[in-house]
Protein backbone atom coordinates (compact mmCIF):
# COMPACT_ATOMS: atom_id res chain seq x y z
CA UNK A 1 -16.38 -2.32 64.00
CA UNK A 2 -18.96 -0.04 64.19
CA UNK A 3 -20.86 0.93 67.53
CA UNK A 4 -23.87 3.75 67.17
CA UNK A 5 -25.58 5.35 70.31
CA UNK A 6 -28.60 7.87 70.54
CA UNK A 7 -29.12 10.50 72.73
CA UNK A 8 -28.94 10.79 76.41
CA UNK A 9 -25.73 8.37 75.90
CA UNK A 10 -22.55 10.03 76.13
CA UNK A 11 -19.06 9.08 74.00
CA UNK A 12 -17.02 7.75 77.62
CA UNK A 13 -20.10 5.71 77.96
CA UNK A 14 -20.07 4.24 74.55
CA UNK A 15 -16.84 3.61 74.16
CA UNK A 16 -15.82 2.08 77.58
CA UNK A 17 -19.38 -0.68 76.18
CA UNK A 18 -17.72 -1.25 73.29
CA UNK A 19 -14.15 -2.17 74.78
CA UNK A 20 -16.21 -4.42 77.20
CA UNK A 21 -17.67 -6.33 74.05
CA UNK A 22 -14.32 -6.57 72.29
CA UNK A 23 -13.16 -8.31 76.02
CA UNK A 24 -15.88 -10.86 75.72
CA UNK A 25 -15.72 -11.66 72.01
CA UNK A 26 -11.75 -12.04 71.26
CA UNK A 27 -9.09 -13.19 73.46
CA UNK A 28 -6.68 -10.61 71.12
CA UNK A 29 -8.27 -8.12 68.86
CA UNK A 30 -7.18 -9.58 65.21
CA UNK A 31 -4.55 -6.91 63.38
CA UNK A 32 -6.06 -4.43 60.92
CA UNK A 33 -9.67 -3.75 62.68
CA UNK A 34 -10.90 -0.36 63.24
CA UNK A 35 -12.95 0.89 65.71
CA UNK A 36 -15.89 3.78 65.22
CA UNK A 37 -17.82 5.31 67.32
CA UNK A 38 -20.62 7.60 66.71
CA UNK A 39 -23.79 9.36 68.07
CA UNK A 40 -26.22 8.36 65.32
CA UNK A 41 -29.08 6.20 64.96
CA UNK A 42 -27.74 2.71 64.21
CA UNK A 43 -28.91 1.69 61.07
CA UNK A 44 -28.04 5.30 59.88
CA UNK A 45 -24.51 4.84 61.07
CA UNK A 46 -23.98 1.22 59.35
CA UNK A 47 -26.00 2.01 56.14
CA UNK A 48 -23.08 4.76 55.69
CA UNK A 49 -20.32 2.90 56.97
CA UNK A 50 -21.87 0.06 53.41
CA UNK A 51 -20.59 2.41 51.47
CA UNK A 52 -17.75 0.66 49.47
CA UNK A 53 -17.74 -2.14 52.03
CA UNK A 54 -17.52 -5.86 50.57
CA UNK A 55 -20.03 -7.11 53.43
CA UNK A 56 -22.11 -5.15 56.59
CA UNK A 57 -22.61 -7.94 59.42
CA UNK A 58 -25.41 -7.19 61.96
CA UNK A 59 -27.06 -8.79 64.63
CA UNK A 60 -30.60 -9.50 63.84
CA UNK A 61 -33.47 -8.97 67.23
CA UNK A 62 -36.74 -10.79 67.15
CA UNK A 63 -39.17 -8.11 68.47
CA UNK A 64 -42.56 -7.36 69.02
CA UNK A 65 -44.36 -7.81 65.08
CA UNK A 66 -45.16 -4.41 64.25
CA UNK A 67 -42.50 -2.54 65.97
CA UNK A 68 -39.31 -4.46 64.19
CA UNK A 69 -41.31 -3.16 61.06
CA UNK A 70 -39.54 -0.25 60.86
CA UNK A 71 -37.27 -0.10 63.85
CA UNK A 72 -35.48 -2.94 63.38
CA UNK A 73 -31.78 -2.41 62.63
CA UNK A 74 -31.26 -5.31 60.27
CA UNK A 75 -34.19 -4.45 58.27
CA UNK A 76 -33.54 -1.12 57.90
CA UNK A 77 -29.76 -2.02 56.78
CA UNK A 78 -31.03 -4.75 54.53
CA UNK A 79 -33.23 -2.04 52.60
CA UNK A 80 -30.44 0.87 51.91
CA UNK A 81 -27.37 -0.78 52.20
CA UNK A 82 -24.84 -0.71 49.22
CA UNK A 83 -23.61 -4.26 49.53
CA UNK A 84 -24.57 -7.43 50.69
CA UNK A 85 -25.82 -7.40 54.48
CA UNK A 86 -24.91 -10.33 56.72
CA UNK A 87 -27.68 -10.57 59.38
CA UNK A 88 -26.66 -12.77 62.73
CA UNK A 89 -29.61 -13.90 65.24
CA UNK A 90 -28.16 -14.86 68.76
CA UNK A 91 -27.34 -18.62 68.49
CA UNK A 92 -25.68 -18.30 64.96
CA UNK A 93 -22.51 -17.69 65.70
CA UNK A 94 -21.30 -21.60 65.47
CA UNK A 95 -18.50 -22.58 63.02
CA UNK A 96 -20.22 -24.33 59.92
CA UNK A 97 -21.42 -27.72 60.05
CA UNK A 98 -23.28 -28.54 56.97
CA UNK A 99 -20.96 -27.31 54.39
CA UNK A 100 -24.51 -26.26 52.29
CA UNK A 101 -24.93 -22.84 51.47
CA UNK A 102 -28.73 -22.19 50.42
CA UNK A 103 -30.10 -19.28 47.93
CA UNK A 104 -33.17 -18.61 46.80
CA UNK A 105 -33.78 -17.48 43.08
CA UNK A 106 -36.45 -15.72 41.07
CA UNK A 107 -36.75 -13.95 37.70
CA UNK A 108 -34.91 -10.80 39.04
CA UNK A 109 -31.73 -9.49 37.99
CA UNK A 110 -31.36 -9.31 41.71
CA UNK A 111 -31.66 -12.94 41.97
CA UNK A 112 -28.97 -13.40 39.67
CA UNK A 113 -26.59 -11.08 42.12
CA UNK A 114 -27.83 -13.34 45.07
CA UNK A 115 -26.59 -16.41 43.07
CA UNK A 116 -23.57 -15.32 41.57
CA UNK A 117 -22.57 -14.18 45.52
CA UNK A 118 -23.83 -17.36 46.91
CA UNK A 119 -21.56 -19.32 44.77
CA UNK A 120 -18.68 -17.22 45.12
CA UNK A 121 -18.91 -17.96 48.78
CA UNK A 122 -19.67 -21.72 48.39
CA UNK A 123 -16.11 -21.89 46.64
CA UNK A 124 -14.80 -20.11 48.84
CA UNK A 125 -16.13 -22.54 51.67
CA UNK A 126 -15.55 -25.32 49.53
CA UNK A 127 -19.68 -26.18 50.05
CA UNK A 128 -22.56 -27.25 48.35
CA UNK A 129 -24.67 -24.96 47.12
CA UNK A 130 -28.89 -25.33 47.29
CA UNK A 131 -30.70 -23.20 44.39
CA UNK A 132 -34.27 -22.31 45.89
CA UNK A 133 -36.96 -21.25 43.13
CA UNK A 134 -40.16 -21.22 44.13
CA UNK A 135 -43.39 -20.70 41.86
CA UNK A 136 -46.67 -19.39 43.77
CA UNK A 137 -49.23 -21.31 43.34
CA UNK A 138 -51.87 -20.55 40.25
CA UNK A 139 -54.39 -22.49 37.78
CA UNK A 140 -51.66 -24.53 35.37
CA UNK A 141 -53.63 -22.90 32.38
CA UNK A 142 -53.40 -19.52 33.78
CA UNK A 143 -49.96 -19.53 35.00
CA UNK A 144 -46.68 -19.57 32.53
CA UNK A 145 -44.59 -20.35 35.72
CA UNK A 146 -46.19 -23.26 35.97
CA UNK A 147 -44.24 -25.90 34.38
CA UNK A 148 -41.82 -25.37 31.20
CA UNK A 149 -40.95 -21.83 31.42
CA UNK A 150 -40.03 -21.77 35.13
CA UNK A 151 -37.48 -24.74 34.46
CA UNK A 152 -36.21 -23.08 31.03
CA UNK A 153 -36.02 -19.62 33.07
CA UNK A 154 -34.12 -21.50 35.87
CA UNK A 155 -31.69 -23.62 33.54
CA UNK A 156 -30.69 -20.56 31.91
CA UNK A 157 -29.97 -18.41 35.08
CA UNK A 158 -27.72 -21.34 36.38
CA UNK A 159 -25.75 -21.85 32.71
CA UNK A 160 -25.47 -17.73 32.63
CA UNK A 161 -24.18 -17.27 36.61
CA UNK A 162 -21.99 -20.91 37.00
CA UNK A 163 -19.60 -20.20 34.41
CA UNK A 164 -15.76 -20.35 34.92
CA UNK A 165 -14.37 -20.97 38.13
CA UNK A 166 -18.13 -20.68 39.35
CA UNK A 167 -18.91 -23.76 37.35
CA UNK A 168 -16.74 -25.89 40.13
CA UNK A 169 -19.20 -25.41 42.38
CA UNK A 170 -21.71 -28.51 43.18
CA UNK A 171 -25.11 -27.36 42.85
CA UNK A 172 -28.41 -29.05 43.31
CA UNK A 173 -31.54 -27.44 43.12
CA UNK A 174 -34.54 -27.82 45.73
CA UNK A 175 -37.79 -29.60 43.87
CA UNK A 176 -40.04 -29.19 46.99
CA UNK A 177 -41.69 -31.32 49.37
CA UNK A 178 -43.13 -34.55 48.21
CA UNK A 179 -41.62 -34.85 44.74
CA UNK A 180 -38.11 -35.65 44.41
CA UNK A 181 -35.68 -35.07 42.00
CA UNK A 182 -35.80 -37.64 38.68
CA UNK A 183 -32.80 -38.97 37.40
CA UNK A 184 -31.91 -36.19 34.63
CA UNK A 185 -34.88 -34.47 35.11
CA UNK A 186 -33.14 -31.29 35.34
CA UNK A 187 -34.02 -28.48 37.59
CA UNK A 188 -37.71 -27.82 38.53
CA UNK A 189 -39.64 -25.29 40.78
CA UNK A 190 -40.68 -25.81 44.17
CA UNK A 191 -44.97 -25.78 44.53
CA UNK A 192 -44.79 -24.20 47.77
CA UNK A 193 -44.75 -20.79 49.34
CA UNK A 194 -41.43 -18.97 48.90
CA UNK A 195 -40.53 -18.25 53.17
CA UNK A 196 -41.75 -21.56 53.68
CA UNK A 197 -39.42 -23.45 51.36
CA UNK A 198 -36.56 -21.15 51.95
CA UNK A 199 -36.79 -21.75 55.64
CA UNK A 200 -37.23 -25.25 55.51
CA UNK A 201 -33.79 -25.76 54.11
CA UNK A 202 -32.27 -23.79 56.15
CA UNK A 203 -32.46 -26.31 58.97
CA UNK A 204 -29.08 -28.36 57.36
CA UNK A 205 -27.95 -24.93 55.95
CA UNK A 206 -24.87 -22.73 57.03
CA UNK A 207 -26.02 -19.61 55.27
CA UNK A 208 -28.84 -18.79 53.25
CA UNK A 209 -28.66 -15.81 50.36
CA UNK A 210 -31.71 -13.84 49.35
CA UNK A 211 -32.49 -10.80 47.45
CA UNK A 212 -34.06 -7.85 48.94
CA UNK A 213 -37.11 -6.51 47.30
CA UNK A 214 -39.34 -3.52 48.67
CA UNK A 215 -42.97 -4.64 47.70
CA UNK A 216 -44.65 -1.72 49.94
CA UNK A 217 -46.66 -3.95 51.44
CA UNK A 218 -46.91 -3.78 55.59
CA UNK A 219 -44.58 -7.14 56.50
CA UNK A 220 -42.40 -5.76 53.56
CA UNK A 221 -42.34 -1.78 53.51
CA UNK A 222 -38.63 -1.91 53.64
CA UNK A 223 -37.69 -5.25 52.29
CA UNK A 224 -40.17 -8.06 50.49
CA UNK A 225 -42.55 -10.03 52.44
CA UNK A 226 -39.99 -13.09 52.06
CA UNK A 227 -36.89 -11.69 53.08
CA UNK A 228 -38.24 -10.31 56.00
CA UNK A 229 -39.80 -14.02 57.12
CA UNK A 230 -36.33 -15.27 56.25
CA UNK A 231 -34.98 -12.82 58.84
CA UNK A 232 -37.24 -14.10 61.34
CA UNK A 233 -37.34 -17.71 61.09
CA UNK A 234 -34.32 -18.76 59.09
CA UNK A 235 -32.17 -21.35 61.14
CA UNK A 236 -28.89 -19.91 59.91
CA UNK A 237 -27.40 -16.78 59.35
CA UNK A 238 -29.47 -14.78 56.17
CA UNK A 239 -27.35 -12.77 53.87
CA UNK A 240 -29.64 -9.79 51.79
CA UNK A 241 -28.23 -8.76 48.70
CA UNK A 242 -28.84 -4.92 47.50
CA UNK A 243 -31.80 -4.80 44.71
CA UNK A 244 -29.92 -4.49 41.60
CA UNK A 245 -30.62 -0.98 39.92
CA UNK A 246 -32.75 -2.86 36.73
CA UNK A 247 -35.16 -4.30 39.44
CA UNK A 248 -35.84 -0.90 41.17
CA UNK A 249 -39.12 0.56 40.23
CA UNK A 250 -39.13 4.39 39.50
CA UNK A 251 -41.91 6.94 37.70
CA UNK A 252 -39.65 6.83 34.63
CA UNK A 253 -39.88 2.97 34.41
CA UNK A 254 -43.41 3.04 35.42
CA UNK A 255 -44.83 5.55 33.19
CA UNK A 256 -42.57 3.72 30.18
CA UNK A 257 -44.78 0.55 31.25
CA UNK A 258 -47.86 1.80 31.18
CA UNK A 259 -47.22 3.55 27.83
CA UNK A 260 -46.37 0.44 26.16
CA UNK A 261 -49.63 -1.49 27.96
């Protein structure tokens, strides 16, 4: 349990705030937990304290719409955290009731992390899990996503990721409003915005598990445009995996691109 103050606060102050928090939370502090304090900037303080951590849980603060841009603690963990980041809006803290665990794919080898996680935890749960792919809208002649390749792309994520003990999990994959799933139709892509779909089932969801990606844009200078409305709207707890290393752009990767263009 990490708790993070900035100057003026002083360490009596912080401390004696944190025991009060403990008092309200737990009737008896659970064996094994360990208690840090530390005069740092918050998401400073946690994004360390990821550091060979299985999960960083935080509490997620709808603010004003610039300013949680780049103050906001969640965010900021979400972007440079080493492992997955749990993010908890007030409300969220209710024992699961759906038994549906929701994740939301792409053609990233980040997306592949988000799944295999997603489905580790579903078996863990002993839930369903809800694969999310969403295709952005283009001319069918212009766009590959379109039709065949999205569902090829998307049947061979799920055969790579659900394999051994991951296989036992019961998946079903989200086709989008208006056009349900045919009777061995296989997986398809949802027509629809990505936020929007994502958030959508998220209203009969316990958790929902997204990558983060850094687009550089202004609603996603520290993590993509979609994770950030997921943050923000999603009706359950969000969980952001890291970007996985062969997803993050660099000059090296950049310059080889535009050398082989």
């Amino acid at each position: 349990m990490v708790h993070a103050w900035e100057p003026p606060g002083r360490r009596p102050e912080a401390e004696a705030l944190l025991r009060d928090l403990l008092a309200q939370a737990f009737e008896r502090l659970p064996a094994g937990v360990e208690r840090l304090t530390v005069q740092s900037h918050a998401a400073e303080a946690l994004t360390a304290a990821s550091h060979g951590a299985a999960l960083l849980v935080v509490g997620s603060h709808v603010r004003g719409a610039f300013s949680g841009i780049f103050r906001s603690v969640s965010r900021r963990t979400a972007a440079f955290a080493t492992c997955p980041v749990a993010a908890v809006r007030e409300g969220q803290d209710r024992p699961p009731r759906f038994g549906m665990i929701v994740v939301g794919v792409d053609d990233s080898f980040t997306s592949r992390d988000a799944l295999r996680w997603a489905a580790a935890e579903a078996l863990h749960r002993k839930a369903r899990l809800k694969v999310v792919h969403t295709v952005v809208p283009m001319p069918p002649r212009t766009s590959p996503w379109a039709q065949g390749e999205a569902r090829e792309m998307l049947t061979n994520m799920l055969s790579e990721v659900l394999a051994g003990p991951l296989a036992k999990v019961q998946v079903s994959i989200e086709t989008g409003p208006g056009e349900p799933p045919g009777r061995g139709a296989g997986p398809r892509p949802v027509r629809s915005r990505a936020s929007i779909a994502l958030i959508a089932a998220t209203q009969r969801a316990d958790l929902l598990v997204v990558g983060s990606h850094g687009y550089g844009s202004v609603s996603g200078a520290l993590i993509g445009s979609i994770t950030s409305d997921c943050l923000r709207a999603a009706a359950c707890p969000v969980v952001i995996i890291p970007q996985a290393r062969e997803d993050q752009r660099s000059r090296v990767r950049a310059a080889k691109i535009a050398m082989e263009n």
